[in-house]
PDB file of N, CA and C in Angstrom:
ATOM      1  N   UNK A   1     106.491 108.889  93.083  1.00  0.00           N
ATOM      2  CA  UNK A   1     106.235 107.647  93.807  1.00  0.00           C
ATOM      3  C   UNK A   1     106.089 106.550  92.769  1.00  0.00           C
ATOM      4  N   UNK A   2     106.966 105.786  93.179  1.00  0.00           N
ATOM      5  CA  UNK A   2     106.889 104.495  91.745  1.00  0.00           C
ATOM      6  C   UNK A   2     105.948 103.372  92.396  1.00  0.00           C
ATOM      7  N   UNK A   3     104.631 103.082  92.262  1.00  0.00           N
ATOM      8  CA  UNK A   3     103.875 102.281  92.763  1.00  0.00           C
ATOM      9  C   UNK A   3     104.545 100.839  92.109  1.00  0.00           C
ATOM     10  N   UNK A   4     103.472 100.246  92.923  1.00  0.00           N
ATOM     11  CA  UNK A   4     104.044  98.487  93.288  1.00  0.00           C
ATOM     12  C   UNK A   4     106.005  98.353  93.302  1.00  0.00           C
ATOM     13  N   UNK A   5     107.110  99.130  93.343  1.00  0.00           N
ATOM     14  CA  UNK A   5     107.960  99.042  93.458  1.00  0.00           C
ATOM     15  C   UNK A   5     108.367  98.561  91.966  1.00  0.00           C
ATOM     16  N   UNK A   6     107.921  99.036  90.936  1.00  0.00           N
ATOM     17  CA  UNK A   6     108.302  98.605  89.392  1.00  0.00           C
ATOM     18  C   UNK A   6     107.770  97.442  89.084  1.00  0.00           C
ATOM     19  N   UNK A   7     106.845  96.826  90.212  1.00  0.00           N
ATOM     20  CA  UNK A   7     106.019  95.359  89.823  1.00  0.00           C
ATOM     21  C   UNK A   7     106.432  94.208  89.928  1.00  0.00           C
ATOM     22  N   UNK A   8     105.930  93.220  89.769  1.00  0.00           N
ATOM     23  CA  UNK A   8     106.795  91.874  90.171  1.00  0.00           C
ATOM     24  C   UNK A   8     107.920  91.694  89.392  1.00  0.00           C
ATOM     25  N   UNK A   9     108.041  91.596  88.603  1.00  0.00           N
ATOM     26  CA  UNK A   9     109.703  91.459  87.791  1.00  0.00           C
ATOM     27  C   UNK A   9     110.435  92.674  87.559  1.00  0.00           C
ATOM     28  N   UNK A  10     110.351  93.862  88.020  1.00  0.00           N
ATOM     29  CA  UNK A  10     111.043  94.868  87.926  1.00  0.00           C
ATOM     30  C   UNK A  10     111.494  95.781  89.499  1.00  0.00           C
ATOM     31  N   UNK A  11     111.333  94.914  90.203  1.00  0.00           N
ATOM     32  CA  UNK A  11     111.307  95.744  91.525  1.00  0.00           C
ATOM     33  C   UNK A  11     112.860  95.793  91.668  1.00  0.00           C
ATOM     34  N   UNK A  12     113.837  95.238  91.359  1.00  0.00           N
ATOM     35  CA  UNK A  12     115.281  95.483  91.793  1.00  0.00           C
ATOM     36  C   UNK A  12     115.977  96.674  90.642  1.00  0.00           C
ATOM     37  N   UNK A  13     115.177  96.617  89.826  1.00  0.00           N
ATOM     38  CA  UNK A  13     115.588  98.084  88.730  1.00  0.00           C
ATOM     39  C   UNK A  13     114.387  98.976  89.146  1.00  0.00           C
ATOM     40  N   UNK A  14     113.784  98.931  89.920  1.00  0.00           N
ATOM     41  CA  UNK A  14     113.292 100.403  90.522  1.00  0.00           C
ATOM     42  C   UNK A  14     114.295 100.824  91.829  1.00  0.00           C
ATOM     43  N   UNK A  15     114.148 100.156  92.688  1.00  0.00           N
ATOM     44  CA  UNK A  15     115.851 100.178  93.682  1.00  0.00           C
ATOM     45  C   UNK A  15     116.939 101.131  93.212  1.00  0.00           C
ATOM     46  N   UNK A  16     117.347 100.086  92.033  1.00  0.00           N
ATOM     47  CA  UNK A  16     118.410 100.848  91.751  1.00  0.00           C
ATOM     48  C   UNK A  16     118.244 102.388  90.942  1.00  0.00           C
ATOM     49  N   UNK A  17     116.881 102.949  90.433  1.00  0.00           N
ATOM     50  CA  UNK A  17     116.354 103.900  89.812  1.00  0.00           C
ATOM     51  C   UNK A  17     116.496 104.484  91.060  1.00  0.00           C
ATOM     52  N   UNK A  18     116.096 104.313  92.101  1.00  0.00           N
ATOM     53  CA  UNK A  18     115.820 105.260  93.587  1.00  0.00           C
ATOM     54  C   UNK A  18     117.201 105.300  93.803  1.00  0.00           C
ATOM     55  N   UNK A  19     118.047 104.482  94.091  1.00  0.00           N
ATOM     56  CA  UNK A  19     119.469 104.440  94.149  1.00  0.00           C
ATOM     57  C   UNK A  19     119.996 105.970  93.114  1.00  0.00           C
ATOM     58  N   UNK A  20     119.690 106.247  91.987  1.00  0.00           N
ATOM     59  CA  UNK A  20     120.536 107.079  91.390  1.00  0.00           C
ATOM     60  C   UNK A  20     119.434 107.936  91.638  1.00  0.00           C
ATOM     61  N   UNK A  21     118.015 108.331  91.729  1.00  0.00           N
ATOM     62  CA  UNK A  21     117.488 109.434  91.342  1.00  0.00           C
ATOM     63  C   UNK A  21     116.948 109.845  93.425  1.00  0.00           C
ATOM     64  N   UNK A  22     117.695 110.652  93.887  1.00  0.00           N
ATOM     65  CA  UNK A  22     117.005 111.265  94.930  1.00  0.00           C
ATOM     66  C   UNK A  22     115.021 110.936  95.191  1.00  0.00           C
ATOM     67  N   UNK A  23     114.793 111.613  94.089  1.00  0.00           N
ATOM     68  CA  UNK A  23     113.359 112.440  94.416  1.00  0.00           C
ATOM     69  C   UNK A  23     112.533 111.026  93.855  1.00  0.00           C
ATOM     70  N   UNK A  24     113.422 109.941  93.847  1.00  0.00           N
ATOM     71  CA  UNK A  24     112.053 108.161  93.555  1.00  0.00           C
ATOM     72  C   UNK A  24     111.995 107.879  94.739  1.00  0.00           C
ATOM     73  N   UNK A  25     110.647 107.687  95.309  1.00  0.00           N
ATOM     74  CA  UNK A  25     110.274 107.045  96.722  1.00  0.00           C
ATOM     75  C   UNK A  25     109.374 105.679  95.372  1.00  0.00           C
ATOM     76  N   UNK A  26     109.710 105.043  96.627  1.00  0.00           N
ATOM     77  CA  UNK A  26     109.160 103.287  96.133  1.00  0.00           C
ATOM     78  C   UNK A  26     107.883 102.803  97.294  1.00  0.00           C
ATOM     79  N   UNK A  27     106.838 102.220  96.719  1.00  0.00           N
ATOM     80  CA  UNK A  27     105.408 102.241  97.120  1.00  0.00           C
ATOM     81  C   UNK A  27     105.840 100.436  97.216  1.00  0.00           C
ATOM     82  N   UNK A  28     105.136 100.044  98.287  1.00  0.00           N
ATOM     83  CA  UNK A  28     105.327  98.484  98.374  1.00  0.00           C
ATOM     84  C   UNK A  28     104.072  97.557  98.013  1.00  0.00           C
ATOM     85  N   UNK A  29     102.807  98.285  97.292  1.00  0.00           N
ATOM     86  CA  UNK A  29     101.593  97.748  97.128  1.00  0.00           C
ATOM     87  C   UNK A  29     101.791  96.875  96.129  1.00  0.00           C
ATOM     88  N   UNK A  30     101.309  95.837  96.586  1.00  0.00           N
ATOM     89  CA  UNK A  30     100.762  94.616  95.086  1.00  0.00           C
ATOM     90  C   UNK A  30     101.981  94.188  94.589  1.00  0.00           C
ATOM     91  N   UNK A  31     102.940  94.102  95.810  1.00  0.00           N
ATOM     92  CA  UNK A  31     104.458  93.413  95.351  1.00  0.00           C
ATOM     93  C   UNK A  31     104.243  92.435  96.529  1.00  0.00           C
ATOM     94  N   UNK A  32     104.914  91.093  95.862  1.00  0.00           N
ATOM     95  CA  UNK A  32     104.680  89.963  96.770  1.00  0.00           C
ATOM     96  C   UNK A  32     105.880  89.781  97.258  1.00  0.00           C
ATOM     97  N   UNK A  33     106.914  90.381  97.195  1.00  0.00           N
ATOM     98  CA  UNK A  33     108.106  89.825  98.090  1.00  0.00           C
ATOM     99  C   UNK A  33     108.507  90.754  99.300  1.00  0.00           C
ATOM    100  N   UNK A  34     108.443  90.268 100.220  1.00  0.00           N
ATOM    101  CA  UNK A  34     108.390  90.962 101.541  1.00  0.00           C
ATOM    102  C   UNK A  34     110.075  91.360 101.956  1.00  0.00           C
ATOM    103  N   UNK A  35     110.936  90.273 101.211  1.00  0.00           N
ATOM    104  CA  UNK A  35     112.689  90.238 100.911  1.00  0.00           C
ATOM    105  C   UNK A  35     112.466  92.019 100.130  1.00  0.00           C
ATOM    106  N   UNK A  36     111.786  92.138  99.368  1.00  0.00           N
ATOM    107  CA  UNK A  36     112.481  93.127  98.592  1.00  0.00           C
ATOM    108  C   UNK A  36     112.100  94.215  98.817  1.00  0.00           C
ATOM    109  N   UNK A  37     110.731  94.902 100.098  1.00  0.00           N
ATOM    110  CA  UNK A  37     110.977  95.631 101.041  1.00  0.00           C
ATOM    111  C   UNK A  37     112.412  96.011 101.673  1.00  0.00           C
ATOM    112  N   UNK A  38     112.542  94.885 102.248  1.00  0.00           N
ATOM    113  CA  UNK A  38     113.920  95.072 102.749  1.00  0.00           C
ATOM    114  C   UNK A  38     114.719  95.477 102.328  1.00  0.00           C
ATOM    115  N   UNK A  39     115.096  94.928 101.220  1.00  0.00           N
ATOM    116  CA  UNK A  39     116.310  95.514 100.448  1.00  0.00           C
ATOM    117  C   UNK A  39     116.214  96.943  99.636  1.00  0.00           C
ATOM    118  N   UNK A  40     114.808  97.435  99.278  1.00  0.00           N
ATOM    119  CA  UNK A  40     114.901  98.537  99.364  1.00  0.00           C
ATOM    120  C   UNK A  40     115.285  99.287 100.281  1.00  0.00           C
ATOM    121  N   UNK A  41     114.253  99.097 101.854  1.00  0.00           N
ATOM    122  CA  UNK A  41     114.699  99.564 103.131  1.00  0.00           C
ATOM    123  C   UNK A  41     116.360 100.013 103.450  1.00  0.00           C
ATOM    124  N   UNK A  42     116.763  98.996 102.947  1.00  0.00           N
ATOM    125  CA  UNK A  42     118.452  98.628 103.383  1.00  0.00           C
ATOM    126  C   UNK A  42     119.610  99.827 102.406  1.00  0.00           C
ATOM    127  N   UNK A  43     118.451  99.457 101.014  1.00  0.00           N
ATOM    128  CA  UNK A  43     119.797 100.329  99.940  1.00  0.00           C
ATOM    129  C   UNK A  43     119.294 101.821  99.572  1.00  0.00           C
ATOM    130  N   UNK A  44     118.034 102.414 100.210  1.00  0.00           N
ATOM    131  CA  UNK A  44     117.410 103.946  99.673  1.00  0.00           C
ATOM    132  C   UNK A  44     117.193 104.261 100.988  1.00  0.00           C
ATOM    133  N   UNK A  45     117.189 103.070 101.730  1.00  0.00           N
ATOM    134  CA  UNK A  45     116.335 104.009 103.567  1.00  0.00           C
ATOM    135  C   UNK A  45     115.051 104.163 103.530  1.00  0.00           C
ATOM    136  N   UNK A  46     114.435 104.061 104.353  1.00  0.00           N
ATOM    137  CA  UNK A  46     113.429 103.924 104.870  1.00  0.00           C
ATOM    138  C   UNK A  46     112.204 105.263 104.570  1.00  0.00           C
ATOM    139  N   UNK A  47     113.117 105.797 104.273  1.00  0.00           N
ATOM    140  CA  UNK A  47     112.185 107.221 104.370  1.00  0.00           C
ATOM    141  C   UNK A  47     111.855 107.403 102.778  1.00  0.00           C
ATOM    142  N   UNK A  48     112.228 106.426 102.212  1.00  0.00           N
ATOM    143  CA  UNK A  48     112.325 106.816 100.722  1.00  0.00           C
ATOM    144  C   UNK A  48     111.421 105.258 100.068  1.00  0.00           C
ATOM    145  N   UNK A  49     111.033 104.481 101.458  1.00  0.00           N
ATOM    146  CA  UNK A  49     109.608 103.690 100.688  1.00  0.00           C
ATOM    147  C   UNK A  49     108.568 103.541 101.580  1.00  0.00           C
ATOM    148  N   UNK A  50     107.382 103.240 100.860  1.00  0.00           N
ATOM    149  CA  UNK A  50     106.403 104.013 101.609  1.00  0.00           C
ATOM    150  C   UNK A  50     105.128 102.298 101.639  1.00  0.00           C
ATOM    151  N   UNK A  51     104.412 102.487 102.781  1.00  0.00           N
ATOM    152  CA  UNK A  51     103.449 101.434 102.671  1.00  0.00           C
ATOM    153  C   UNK A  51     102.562 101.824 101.704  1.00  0.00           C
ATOM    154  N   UNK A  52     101.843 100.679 100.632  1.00  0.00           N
ATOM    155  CA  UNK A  52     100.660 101.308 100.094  1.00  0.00           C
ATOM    156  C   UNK A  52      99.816  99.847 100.009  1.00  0.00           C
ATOM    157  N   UNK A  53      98.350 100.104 100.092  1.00  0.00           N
ATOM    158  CA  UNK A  53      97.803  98.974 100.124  1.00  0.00           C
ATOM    159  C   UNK A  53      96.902  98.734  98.583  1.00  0.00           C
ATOM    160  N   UNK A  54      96.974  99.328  98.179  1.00  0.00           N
ATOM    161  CA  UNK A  54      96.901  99.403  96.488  1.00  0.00           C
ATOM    162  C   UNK A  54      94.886  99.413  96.946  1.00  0.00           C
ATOM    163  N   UNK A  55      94.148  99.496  97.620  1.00  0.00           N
ATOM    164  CA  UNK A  55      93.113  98.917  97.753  1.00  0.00           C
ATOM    165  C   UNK A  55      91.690  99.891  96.571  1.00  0.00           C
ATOM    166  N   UNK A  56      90.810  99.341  95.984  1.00  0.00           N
ATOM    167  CA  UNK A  56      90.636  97.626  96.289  1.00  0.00           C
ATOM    168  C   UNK A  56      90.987  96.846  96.191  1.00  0.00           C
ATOM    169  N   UNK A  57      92.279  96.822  95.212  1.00  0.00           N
ATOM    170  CA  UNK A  57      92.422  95.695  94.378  1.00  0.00           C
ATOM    171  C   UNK A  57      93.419  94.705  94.851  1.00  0.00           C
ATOM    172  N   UNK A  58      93.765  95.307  96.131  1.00  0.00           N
ATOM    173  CA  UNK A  58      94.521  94.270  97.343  1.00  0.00           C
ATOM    174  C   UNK A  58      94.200  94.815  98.701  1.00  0.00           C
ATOM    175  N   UNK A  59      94.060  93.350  99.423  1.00  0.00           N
ATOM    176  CA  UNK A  59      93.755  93.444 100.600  1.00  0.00           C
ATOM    177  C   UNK A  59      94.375  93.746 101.513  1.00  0.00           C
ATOM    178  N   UNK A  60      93.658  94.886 102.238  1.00  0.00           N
ATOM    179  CA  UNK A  60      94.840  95.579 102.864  1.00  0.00           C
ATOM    180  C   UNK A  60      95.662  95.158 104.173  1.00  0.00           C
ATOM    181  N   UNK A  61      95.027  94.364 104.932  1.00  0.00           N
ATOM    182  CA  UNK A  61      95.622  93.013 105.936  1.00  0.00           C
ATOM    183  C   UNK A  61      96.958  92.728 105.456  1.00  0.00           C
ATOM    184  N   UNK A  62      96.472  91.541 104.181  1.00  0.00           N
ATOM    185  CA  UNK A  62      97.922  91.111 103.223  1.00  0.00           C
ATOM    186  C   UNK A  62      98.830  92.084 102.937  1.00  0.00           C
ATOM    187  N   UNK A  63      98.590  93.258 102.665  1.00  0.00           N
ATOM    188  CA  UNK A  63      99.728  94.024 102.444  1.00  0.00           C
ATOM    189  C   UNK A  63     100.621  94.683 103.856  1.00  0.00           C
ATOM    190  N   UNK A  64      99.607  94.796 104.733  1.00  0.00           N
ATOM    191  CA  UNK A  64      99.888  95.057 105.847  1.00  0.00           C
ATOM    192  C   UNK A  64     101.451  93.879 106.327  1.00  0.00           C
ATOM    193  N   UNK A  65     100.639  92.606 106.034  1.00  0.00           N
ATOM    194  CA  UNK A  65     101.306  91.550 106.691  1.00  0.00           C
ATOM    195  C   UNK A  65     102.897  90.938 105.835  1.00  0.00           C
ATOM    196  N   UNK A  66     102.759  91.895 104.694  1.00  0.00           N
ATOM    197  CA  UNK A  66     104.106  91.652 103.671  1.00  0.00           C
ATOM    198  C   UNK A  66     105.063  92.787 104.783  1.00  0.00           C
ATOM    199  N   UNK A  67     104.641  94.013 104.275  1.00  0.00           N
ATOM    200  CA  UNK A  67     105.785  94.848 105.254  1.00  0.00           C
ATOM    201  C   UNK A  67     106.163  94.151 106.692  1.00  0.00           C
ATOM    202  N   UNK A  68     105.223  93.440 107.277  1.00  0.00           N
ATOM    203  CA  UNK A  68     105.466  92.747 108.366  1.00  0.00           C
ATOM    204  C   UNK A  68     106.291  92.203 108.835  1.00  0.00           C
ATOM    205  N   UNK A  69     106.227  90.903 107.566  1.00  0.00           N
ATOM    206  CA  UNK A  69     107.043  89.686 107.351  1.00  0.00           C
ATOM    207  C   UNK A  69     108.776  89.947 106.818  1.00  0.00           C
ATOM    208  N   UNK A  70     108.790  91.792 106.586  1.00  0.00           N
ATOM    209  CA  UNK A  70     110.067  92.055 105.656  1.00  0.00           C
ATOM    210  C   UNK A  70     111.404  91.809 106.497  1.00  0.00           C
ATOM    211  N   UNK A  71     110.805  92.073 108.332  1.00  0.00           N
ATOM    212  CA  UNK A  71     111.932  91.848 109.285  1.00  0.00           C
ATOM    213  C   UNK A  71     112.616  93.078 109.515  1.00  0.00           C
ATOM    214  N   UNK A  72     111.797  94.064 109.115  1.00  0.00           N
ATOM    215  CA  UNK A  72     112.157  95.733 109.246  1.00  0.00           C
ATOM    216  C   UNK A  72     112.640  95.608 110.474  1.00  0.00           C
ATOM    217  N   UNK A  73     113.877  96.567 111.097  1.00  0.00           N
ATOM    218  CA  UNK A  73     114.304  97.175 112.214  1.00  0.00           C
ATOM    219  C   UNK A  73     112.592  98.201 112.667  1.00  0.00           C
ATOM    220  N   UNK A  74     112.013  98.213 113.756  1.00  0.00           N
ATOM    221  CA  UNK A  74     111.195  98.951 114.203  1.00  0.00           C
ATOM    222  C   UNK A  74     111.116 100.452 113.729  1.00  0.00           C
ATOM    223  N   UNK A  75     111.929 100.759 113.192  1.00  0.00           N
ATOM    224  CA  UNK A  75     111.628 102.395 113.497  1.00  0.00           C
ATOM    225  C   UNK A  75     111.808 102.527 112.102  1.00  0.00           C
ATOM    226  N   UNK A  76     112.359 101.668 111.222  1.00  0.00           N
ATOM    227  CA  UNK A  76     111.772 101.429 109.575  1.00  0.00           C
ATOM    228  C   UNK A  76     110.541 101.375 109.119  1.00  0.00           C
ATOM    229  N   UNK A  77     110.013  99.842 110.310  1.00  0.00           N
ATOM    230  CA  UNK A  77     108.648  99.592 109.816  1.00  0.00           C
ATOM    231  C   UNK A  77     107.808 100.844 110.252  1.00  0.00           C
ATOM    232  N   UNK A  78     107.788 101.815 111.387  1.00  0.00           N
ATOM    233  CA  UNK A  78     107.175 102.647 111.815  1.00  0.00           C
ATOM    234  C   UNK A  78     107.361 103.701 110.303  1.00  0.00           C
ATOM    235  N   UNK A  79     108.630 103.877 109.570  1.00  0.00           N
ATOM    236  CA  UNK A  79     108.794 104.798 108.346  1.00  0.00           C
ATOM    237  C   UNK A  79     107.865 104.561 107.342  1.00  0.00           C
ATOM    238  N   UNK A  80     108.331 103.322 107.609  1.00  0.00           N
ATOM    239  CA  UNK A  80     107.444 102.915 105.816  1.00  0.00           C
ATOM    240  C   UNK A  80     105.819 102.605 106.454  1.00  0.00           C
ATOM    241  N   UNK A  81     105.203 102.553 107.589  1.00  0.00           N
ATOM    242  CA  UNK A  81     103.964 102.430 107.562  1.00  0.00           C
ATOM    243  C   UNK A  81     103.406 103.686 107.804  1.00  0.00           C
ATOM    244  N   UNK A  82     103.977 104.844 107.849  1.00  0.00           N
ATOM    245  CA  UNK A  82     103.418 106.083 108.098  1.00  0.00           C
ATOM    246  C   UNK A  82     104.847 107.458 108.292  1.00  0.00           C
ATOM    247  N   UNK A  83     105.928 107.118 108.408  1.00  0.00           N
ATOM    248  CA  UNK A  83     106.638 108.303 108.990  1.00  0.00           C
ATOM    249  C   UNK A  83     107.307 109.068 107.466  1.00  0.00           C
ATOM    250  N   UNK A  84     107.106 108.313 106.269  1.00  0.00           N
ATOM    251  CA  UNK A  84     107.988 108.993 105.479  1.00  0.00           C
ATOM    252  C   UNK A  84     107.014 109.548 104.837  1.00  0.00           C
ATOM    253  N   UNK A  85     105.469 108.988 104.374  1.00  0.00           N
ATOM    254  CA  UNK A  85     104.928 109.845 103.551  1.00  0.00           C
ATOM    255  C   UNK A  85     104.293 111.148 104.426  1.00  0.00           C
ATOM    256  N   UNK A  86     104.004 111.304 105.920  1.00  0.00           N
ATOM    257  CA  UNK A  86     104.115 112.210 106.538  1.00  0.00           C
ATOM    258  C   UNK A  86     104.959 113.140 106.421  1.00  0.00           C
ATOM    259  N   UNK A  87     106.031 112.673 106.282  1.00  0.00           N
ATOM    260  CA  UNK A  87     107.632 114.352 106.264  1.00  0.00           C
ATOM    261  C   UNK A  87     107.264 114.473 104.287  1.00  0.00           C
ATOM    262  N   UNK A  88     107.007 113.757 103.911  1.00  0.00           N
ATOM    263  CA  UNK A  88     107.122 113.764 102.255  1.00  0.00           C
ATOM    264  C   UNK A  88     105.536 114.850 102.563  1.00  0.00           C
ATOM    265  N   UNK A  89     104.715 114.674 102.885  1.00  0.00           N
ATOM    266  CA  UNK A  89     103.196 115.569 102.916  1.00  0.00           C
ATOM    267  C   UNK A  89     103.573 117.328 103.475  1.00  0.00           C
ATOM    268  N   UNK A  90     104.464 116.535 104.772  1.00  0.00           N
ATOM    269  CA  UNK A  90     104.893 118.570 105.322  1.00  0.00           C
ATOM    270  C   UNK A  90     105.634 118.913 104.767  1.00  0.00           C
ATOM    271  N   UNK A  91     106.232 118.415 103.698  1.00  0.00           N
ATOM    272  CA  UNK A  91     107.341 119.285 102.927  1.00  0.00           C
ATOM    273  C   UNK A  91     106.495 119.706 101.626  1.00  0.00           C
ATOM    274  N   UNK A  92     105.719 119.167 101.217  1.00  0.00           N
ATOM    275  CA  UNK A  92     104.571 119.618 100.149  1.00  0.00           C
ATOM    276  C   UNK A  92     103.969 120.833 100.732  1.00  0.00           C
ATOM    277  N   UNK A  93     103.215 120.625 101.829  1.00  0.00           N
ATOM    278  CA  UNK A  93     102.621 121.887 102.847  1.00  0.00           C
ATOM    279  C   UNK A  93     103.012 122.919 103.038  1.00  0.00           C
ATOM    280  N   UNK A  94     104.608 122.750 103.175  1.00  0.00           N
ATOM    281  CA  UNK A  94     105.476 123.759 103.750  1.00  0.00           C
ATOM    282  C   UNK A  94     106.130 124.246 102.315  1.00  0.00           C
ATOM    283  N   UNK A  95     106.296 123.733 101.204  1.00  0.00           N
ATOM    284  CA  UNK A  95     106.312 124.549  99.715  1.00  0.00           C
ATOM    285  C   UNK A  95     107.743 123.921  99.972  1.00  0.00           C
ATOM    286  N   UNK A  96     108.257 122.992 100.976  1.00  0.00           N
ATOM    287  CA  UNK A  96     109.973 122.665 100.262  1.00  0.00           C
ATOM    288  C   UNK A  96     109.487 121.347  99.496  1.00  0.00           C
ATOM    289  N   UNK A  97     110.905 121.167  98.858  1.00  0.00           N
ATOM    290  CA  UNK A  97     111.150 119.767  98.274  1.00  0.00           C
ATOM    291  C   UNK A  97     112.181 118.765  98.867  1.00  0.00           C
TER     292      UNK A  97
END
């Protein structure tokens, strides 16, 4: 899991890191562009970034309200606020990868 999405100036070369490496899921905490949700969303899928609210050290409302603002198709935002690190947890559980 690559937290904050490679950080504010590196989030489009973590993308493309998830782009070539399968097993990079991208964390959207303590990244301020709600555009680049999306475009992860758009170029790795949904199932491959995950909400995180980094907390304490961000508020978790605001982070809430970035994935919000990203303009996700519904059943994205439903991924990335809970459906991918769920199948990513039962596949840990269940001993696959």
């Amino acid at each position: 899991i690559m937290g904050h999405m490679g950080g504010y100036f590196h989030w489009q070369d973590a993308i493309r890191a998830a782009e070539r490496l399968e097993n990079v899921v991208l964390d959207t905490s303590a990244l301020p562009y709600p555009q680049a949700i999306k475009e992860a969303v758009e170029r790795v899928g949904s199932s491959r970034v995950l909400y995180a609210s980094d907390g304490p050290g961000c508020v978790p409302q605001i982070e809430v309200h970035k994935v919000r603002m990203a303009g996700l198709r519904p059943e994205d935002e439903e991924a990335v606020f809970h459906g991918s690190i769920e199948a990513i947890l039962e596949r840990v559980d269940t001993g696959g990868r």
